[in-house]
PDB file of N, CA and C in Angstrom:
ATOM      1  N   UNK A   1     139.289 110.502 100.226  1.00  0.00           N
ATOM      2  CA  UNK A   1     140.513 109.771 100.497  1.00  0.00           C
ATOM      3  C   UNK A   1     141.266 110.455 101.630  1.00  0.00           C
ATOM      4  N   UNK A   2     142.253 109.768 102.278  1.00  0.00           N
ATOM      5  CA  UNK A   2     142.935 110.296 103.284  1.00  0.00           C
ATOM      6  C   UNK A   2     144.213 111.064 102.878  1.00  0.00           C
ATOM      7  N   UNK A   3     145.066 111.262 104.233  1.00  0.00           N
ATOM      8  CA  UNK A   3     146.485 111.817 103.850  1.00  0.00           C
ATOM      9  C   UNK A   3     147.245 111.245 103.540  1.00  0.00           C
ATOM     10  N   UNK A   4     147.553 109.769 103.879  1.00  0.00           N
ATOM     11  CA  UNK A   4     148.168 108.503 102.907  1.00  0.00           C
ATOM     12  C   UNK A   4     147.992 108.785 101.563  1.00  0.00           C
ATOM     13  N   UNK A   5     146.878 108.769 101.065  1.00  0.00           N
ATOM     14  CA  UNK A   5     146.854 108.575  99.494  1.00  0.00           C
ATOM     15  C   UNK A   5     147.193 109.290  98.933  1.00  0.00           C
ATOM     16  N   UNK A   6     146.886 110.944  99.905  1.00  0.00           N
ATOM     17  CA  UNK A   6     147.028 111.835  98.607  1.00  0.00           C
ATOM     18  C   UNK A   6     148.601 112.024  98.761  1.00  0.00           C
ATOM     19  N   UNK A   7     149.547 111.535 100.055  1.00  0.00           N
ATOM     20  CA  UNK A   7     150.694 111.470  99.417  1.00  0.00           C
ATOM     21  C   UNK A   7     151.410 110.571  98.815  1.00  0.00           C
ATOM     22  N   UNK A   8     150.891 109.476  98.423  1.00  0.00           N
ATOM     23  CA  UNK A   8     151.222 108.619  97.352  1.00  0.00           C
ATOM     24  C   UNK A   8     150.623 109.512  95.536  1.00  0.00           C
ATOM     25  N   UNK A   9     149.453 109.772  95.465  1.00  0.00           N
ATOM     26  CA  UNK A   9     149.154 110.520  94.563  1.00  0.00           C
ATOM     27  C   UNK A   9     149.983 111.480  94.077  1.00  0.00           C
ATOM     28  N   UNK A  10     150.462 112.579  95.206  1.00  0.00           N
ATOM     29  CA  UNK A  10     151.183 113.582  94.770  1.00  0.00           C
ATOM     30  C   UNK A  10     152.579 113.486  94.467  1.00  0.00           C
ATOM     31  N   UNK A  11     153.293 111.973  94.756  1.00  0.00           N
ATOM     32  CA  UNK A  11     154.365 111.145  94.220  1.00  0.00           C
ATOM     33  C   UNK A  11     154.155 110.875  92.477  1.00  0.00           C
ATOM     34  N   UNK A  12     152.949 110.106  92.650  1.00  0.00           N
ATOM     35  CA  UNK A  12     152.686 109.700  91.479  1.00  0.00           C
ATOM     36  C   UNK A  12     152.666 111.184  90.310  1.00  0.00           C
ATOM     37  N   UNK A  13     152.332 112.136  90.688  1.00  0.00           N
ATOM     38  CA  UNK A  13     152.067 113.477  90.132  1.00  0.00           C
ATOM     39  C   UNK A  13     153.539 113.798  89.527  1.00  0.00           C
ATOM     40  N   UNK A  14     154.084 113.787  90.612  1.00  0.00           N
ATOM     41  CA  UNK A  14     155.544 114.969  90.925  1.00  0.00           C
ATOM     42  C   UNK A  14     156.422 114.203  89.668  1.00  0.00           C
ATOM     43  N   UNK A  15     156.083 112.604  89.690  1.00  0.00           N
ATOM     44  CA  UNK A  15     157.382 112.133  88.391  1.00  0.00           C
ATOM     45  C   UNK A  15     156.677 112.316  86.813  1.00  0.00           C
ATOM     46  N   UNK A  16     155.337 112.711  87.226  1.00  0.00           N
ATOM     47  CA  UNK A  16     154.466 113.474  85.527  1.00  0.00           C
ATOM     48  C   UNK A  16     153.851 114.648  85.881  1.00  0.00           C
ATOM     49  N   UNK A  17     154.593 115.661  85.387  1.00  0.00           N
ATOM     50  CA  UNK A  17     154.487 116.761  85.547  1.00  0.00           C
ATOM     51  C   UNK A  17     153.553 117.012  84.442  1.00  0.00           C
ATOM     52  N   UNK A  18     153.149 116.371  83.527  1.00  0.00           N
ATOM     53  CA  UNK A  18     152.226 116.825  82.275  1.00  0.00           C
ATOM     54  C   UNK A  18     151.235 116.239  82.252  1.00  0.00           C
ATOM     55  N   UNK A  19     150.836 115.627  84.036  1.00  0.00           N
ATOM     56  CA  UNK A  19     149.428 115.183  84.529  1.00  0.00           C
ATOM     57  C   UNK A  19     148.850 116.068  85.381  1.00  0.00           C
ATOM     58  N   UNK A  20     147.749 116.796  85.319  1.00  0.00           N
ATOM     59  CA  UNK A  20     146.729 117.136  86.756  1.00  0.00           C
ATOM     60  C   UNK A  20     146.727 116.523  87.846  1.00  0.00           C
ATOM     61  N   UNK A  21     145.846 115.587  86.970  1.00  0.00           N
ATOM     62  CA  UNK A  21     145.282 114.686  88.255  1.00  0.00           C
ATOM     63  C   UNK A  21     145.098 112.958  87.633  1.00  0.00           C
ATOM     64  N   UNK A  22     144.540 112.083  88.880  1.00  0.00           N
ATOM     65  CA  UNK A  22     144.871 110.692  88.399  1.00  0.00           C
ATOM     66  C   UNK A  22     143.505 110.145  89.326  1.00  0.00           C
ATOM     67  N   UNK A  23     142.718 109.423  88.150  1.00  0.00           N
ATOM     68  CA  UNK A  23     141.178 109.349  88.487  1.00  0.00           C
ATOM     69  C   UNK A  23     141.272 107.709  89.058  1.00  0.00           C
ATOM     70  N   UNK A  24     140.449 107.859  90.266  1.00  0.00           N
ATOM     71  CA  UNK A  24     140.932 107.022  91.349  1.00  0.00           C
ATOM     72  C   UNK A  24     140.676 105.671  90.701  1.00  0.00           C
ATOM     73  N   UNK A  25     140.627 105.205  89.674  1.00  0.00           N
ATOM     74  CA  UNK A  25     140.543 103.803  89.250  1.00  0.00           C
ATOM     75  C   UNK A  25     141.363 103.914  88.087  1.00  0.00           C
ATOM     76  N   UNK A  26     141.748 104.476  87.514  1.00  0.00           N
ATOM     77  CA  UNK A  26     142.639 104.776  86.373  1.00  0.00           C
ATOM     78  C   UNK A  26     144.034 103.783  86.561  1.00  0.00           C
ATOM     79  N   UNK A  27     144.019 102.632  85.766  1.00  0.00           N
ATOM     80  CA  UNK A  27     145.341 101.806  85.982  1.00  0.00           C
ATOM     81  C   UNK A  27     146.205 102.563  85.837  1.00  0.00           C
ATOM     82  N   UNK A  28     147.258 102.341  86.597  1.00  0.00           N
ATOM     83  CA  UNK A  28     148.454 102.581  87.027  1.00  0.00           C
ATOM     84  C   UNK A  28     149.884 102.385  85.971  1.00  0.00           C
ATOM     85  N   UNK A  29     149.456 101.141  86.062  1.00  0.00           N
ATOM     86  CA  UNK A  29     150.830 100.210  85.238  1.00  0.00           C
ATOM     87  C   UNK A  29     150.234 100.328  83.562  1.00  0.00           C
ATOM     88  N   UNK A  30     149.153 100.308  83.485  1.00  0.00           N
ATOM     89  CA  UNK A  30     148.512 100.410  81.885  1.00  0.00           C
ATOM     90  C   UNK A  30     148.418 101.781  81.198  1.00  0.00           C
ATOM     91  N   UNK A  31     148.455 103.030  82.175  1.00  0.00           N
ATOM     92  CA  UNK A  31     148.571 104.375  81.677  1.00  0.00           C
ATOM     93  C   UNK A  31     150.245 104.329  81.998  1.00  0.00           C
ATOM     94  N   UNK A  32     151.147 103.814  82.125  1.00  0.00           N
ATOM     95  CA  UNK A  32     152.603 103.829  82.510  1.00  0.00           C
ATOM     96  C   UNK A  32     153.129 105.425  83.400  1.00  0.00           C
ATOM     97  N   UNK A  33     151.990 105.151  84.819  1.00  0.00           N
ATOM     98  CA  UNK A  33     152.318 106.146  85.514  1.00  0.00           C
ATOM     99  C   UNK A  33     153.300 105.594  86.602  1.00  0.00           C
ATOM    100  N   UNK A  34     153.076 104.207  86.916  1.00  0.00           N
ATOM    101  CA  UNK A  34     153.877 103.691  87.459  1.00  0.00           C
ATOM    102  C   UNK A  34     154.387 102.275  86.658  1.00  0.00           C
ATOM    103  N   UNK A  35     155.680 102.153  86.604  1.00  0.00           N
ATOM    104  CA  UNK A  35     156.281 101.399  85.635  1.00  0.00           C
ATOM    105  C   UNK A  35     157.246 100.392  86.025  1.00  0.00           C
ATOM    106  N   UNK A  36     157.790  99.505  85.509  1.00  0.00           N
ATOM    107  CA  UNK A  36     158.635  98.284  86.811  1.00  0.00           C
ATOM    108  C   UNK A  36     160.100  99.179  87.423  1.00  0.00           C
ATOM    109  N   UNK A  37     160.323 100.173  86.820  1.00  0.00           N
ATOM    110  CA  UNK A  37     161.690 100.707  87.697  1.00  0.00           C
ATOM    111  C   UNK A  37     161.027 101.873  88.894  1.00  0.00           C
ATOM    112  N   UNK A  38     159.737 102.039  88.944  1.00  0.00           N
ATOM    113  CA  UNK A  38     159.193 102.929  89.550  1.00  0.00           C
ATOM    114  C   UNK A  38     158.459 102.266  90.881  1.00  0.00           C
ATOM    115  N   UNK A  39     158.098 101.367  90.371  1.00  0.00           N
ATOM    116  CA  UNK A  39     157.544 100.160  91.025  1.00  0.00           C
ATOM    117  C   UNK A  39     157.957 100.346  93.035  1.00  0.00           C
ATOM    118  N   UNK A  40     159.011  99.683  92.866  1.00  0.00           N
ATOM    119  CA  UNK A  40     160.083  99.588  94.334  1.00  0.00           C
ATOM    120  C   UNK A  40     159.509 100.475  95.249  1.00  0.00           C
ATOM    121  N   UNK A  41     160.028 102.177  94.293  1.00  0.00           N
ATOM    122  CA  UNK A  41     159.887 102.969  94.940  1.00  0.00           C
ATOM    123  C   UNK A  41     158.203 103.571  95.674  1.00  0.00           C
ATOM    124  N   UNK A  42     157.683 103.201  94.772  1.00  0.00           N
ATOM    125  CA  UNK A  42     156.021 103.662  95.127  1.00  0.00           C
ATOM    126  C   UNK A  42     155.782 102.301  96.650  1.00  0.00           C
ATOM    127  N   UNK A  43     156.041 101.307  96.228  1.00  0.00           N
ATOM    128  CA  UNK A  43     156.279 100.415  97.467  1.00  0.00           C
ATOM    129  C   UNK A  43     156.731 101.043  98.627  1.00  0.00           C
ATOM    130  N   UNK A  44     157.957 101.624  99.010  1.00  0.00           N
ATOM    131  CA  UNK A  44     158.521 102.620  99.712  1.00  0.00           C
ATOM    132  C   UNK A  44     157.603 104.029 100.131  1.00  0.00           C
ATOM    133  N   UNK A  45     157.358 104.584  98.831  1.00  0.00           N
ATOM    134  CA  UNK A  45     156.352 105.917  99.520  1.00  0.00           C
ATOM    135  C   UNK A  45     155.210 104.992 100.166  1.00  0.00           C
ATOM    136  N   UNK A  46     154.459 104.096 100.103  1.00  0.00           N
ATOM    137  CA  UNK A  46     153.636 103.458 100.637  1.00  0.00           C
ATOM    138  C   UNK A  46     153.584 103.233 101.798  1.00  0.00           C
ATOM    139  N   UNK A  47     154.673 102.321 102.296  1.00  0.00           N
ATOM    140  CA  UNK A  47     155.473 102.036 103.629  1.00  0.00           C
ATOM    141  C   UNK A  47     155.607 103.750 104.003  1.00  0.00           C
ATOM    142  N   UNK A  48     156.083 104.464 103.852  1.00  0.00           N
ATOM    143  CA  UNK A  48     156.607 105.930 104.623  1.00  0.00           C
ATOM    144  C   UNK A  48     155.350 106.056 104.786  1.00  0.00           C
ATOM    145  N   UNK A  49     154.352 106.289 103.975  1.00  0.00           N
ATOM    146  CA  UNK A  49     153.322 107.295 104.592  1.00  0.00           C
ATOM    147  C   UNK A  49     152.077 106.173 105.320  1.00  0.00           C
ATOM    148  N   UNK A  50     152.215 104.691 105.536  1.00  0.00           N
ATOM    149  CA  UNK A  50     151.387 103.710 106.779  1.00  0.00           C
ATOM    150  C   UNK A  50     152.343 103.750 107.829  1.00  0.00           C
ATOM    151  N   UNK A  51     153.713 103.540 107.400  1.00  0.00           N
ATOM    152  CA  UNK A  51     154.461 103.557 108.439  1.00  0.00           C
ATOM    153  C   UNK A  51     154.583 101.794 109.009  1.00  0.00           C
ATOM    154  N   UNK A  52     153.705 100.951 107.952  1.00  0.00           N
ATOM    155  CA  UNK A  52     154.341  99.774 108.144  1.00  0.00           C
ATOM    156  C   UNK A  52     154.865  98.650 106.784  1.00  0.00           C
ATOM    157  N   UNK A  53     155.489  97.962 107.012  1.00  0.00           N
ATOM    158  CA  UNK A  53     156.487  97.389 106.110  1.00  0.00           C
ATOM    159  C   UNK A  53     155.792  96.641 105.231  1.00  0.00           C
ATOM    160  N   UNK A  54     155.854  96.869 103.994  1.00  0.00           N
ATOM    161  CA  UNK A  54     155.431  95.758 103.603  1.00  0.00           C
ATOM    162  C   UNK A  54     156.299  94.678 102.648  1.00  0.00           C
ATOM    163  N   UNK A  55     156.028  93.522 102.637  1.00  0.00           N
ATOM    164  CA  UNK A  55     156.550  92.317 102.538  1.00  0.00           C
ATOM    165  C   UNK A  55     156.400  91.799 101.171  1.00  0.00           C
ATOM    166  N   UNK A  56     157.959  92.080 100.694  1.00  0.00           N
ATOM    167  CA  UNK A  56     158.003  91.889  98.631  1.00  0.00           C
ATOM    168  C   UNK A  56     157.280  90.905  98.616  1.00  0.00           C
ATOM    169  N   UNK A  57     157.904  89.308  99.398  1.00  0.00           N
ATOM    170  CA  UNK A  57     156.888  88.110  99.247  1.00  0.00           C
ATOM    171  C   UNK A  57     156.179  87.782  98.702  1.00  0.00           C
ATOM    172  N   UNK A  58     155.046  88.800  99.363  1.00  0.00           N
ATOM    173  CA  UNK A  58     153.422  88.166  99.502  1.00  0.00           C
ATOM    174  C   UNK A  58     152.819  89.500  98.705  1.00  0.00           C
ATOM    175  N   UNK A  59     153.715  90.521  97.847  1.00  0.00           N
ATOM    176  CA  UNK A  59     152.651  91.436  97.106  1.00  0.00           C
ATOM    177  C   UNK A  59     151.824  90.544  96.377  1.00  0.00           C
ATOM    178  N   UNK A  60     150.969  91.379  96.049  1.00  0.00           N
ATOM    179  CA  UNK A  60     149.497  91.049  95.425  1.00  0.00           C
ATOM    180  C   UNK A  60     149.412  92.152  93.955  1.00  0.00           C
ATOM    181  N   UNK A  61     150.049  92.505  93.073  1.00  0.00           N
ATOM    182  CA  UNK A  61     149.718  93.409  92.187  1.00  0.00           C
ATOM    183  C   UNK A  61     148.826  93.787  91.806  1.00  0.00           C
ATOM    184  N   UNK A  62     147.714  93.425  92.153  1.00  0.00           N
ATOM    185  CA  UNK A  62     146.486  93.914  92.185  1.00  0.00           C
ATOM    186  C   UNK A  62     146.228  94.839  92.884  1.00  0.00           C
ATOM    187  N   UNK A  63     146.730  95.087  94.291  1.00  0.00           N
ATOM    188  CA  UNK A  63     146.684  96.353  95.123  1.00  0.00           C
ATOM    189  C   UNK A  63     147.859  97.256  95.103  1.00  0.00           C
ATOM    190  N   UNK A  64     147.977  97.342  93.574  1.00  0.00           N
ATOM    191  CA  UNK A  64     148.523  98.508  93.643  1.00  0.00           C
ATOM    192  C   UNK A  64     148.082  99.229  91.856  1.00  0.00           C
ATOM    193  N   UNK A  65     147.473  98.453  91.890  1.00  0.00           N
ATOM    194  CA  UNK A  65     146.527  98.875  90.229  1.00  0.00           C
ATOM    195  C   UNK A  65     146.043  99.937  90.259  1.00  0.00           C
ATOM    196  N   UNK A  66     145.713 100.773  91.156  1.00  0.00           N
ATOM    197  CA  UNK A  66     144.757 101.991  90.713  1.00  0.00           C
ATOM    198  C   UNK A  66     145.164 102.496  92.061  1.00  0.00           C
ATOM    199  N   UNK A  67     144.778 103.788  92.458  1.00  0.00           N
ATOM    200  CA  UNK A  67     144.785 104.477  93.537  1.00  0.00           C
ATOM    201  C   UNK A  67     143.316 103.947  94.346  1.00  0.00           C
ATOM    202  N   UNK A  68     142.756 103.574  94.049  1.00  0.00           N
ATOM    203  CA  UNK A  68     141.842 102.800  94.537  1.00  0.00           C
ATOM    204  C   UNK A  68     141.696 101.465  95.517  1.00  0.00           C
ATOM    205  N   UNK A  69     142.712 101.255  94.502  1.00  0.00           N
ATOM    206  CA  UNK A  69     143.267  99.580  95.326  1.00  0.00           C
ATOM    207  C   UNK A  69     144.258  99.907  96.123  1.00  0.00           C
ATOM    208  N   UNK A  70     144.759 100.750  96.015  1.00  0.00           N
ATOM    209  CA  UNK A  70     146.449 101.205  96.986  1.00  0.00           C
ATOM    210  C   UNK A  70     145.227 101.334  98.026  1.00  0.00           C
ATOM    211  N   UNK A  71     144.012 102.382  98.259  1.00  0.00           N
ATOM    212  CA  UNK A  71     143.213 102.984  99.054  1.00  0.00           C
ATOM    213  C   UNK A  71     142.984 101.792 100.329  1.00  0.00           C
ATOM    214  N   UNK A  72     142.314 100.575  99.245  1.00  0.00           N
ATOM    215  CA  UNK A  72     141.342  99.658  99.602  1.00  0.00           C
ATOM    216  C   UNK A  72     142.772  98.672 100.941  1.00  0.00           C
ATOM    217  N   UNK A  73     144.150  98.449 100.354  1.00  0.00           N
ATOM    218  CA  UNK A  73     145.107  97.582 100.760  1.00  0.00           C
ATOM    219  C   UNK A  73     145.746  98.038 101.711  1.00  0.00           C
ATOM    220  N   UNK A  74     145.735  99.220 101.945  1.00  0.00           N
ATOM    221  CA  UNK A  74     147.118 100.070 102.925  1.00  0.00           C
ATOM    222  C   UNK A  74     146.777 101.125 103.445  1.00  0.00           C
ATOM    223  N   UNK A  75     145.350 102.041 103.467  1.00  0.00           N
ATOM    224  CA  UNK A  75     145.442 102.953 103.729  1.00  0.00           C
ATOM    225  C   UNK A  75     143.328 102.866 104.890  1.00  0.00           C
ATOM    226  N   UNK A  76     143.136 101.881 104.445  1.00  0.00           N
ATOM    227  CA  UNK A  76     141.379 101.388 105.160  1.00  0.00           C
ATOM    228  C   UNK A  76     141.940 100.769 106.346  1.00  0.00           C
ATOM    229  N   UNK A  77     141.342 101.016 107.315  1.00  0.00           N
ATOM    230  CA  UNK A  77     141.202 100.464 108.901  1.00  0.00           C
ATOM    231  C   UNK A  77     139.700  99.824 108.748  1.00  0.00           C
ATOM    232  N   UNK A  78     140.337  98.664 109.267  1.00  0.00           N
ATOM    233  CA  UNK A  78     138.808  97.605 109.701  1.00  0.00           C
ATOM    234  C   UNK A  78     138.427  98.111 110.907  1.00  0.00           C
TER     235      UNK A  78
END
């Protein structure tokens, strides 16, 4: 994985301190590592570390299910 992810990861870390680590398909919203008031903000670290905006609109909650899918949506160059 790149430097995007792992600083979304180490976000995801820093608000569970009584996690290691977070296995790159491991749901997100179903282990309640990220949760609807947490939500916004992981949106935000997302945007900071592509550096482009993304658009409440048209989310897809699916790409943001796992660190995998964050990987696959925001952080892969075609």
């Amino acid at each position: 994985m790149n430097d995007g992810i792992d600083v979304v990861r180490n976000w995801i870390l820093s608000r569970h301190p009584e996690r290691a680590r977070i296995g790159p398909d491991e749901d997100l919203v179903r282990t309640r590592l990220v949760d609807s008031l947490s939500f916004v903000e992981l949106v935000y670290v997302i945007e900071n570390a592509t550096g482009a905006e993304i658009d409440f609109d048209t989310i897809d909650l699916k790409d943001f299910q796992s660190l995998s899918a964050i990987q696959r949506a925001f952080f892969t160059t075609a």
